[in-house]
C-alpha atoms as a PDB file:
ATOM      1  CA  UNK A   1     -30.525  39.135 -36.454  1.00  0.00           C
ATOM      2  CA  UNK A   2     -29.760  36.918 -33.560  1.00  0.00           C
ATOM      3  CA  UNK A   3     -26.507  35.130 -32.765  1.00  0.00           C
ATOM      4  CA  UNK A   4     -26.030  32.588 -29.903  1.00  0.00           C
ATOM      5  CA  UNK A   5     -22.623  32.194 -28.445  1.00  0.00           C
ATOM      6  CA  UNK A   6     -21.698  28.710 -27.662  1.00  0.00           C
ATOM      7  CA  UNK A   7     -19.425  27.857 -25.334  1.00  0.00           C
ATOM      8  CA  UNK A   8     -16.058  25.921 -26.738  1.00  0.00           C
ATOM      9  CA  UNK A   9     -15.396  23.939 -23.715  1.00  0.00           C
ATOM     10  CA  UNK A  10     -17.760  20.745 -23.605  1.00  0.00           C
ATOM     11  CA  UNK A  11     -19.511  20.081 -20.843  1.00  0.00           C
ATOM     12  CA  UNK A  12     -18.923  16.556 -19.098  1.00  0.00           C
ATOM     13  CA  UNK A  13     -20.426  15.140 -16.457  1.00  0.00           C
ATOM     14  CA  UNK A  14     -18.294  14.007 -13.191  1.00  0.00           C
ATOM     15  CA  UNK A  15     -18.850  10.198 -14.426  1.00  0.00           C
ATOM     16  CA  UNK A  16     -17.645  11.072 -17.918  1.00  0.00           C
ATOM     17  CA  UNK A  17     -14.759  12.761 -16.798  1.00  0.00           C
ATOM     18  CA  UNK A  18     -13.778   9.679 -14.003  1.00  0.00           C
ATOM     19  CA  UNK A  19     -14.370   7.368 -16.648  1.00  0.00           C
ATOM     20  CA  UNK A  20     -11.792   8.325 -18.796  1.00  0.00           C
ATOM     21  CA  UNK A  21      -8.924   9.055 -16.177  1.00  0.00           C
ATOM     22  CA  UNK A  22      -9.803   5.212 -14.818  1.00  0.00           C
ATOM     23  CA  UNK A  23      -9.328   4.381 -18.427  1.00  0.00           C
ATOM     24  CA  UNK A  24      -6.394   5.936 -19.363  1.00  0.00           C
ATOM     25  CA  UNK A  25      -4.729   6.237 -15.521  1.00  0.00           C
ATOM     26  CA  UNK A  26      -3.786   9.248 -14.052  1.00  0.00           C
ATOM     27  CA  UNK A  27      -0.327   9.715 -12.082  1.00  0.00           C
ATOM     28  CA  UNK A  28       0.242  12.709  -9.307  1.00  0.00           C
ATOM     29  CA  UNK A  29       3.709  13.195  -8.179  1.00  0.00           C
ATOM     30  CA  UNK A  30       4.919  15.274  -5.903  1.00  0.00           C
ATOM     31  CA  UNK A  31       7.832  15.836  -3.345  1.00  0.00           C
ATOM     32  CA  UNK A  32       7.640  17.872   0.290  1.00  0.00           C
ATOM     33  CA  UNK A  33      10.650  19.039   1.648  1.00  0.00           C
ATOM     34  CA  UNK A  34      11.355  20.661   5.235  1.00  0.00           C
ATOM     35  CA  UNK A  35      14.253  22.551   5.462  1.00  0.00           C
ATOM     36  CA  UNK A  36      15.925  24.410   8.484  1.00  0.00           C
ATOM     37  CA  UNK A  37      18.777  26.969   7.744  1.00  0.00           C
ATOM     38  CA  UNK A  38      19.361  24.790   4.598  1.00  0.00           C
ATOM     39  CA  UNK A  39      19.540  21.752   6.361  1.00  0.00           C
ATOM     40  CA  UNK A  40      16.748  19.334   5.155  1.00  0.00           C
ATOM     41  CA  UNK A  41      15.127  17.749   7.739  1.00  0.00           C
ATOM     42  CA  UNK A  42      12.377  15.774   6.094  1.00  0.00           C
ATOM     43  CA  UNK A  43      11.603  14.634   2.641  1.00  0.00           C
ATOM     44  CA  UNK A  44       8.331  13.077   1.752  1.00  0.00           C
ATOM     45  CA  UNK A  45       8.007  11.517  -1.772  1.00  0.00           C
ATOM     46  CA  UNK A  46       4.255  10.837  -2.906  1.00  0.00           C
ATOM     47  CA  UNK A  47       3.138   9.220  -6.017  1.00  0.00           C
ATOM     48  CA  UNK A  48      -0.123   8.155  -6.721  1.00  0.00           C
ATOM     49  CA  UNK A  49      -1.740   5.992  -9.646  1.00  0.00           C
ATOM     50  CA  UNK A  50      -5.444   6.236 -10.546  1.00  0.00           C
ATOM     51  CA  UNK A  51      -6.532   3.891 -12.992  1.00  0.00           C
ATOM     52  CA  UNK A  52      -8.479   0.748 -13.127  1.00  0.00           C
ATOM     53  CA  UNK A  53      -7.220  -2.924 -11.842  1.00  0.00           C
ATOM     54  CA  UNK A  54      -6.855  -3.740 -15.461  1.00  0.00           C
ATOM     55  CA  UNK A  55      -4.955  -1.037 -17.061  1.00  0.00           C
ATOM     56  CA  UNK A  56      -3.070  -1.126 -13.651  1.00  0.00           C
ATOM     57  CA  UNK A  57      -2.446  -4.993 -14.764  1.00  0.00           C
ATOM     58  CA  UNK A  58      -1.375  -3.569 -18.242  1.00  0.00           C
ATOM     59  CA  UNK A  59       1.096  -1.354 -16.993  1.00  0.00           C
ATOM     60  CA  UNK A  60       2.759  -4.462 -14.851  1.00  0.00           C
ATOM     61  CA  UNK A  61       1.938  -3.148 -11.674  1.00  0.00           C
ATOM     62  CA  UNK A  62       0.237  -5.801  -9.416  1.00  0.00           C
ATOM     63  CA  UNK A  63       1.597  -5.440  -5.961  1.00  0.00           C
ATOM     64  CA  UNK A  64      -1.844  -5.583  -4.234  1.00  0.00           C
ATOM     65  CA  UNK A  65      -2.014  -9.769  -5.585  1.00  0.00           C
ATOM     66  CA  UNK A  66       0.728 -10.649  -3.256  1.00  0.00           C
ATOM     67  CA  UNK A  67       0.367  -8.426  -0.420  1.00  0.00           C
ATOM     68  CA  UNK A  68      -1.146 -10.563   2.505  1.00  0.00           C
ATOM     69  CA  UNK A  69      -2.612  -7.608   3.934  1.00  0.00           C
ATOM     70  CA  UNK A  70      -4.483  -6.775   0.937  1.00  0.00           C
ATOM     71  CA  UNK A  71      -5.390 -10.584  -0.351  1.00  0.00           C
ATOM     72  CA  UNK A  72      -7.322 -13.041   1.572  1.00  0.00           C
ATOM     73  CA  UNK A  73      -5.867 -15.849  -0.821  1.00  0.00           C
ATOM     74  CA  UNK A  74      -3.007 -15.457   0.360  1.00  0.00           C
ATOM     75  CA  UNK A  75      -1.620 -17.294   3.747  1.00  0.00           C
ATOM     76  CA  UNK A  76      -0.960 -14.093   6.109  1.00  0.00           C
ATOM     77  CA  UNK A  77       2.311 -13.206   6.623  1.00  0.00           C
ATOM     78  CA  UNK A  78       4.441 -15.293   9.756  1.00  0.00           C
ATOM     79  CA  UNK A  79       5.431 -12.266  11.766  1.00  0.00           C
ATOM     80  CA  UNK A  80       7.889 -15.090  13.926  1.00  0.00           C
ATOM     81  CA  UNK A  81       5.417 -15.254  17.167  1.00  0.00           C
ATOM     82  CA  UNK A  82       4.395 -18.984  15.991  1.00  0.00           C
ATOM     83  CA  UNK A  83       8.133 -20.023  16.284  1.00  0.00           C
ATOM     84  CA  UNK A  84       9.221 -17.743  19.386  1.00  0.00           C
ATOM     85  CA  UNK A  85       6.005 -19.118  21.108  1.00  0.00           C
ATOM     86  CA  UNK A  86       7.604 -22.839  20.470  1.00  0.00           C
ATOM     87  CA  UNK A  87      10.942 -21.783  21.468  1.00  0.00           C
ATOM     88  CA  UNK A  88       9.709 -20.454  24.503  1.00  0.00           C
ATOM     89  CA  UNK A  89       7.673 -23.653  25.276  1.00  0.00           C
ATOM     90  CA  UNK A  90      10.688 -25.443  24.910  1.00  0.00           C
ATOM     91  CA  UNK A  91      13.066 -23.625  27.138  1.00  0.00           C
ATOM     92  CA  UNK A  92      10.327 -23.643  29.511  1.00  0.00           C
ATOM     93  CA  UNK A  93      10.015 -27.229  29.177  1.00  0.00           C
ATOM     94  CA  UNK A  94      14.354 -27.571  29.148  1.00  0.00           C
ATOM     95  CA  UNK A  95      14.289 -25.079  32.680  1.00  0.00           C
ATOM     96  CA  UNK A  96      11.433 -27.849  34.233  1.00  0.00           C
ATOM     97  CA  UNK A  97      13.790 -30.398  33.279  1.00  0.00           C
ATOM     98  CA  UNK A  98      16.734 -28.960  34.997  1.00  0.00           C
ATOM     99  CA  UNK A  99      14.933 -27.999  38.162  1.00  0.00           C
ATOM    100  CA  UNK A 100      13.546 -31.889  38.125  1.00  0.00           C
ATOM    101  CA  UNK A 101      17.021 -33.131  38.009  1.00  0.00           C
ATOM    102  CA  UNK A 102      18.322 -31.195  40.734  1.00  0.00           C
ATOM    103  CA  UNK A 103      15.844 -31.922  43.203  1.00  0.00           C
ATOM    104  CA  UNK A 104      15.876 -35.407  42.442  1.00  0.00           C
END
């Protein structure tokens, strides 16, 4: 008499297993704290999502569609040098001006 002995854990492959943690999502949390004497010094918070862009969608988190950095549809972000480049043309311009008149 012969008996086999099969395992009870099933045996997935890597894609199987990725499949179904894009499907469902997957959240890691996690805090590290640095402490001196009692004192904490530093406190870093991570949280991670892994899912796909739709279930991400489902859950009603979408921050990626209007981050400029992220989306080329969007117009990139006006980080003020367009407006301090026209100020400074026209003080520039005001300072010629000036100089002109008291010469003249």
């Amino acid at each position: 008499m012969s008996f086999e002995m099969q395992s009870p854990l099933q045996q997935d492959s890597l894609a199987d297993v990725l499949e179904r943690i894009l499907d469902k999502g997957i959240v890691i949390a996690g805090d590290i704290s640095i402490s001196l004497v009692g004192i904490e010094l530093l406190t870093i918070r991570l949280r991670l999502l892994v899912a796909t862009v739709d279930k991400a969608r489902e859950m009603g988190i979408n921050w990626w569609e209007s981050d400029p950095r992220l989306c080329s549809t969007q117009a990139p972000a006006s980080d003020g040098s367009a407006a301090l480049l026209d100020r400074l043309e026209r003080i520039e311009t005001q300072i010629g001006q000036l100089a002109a008149a008291r010469e003249g």
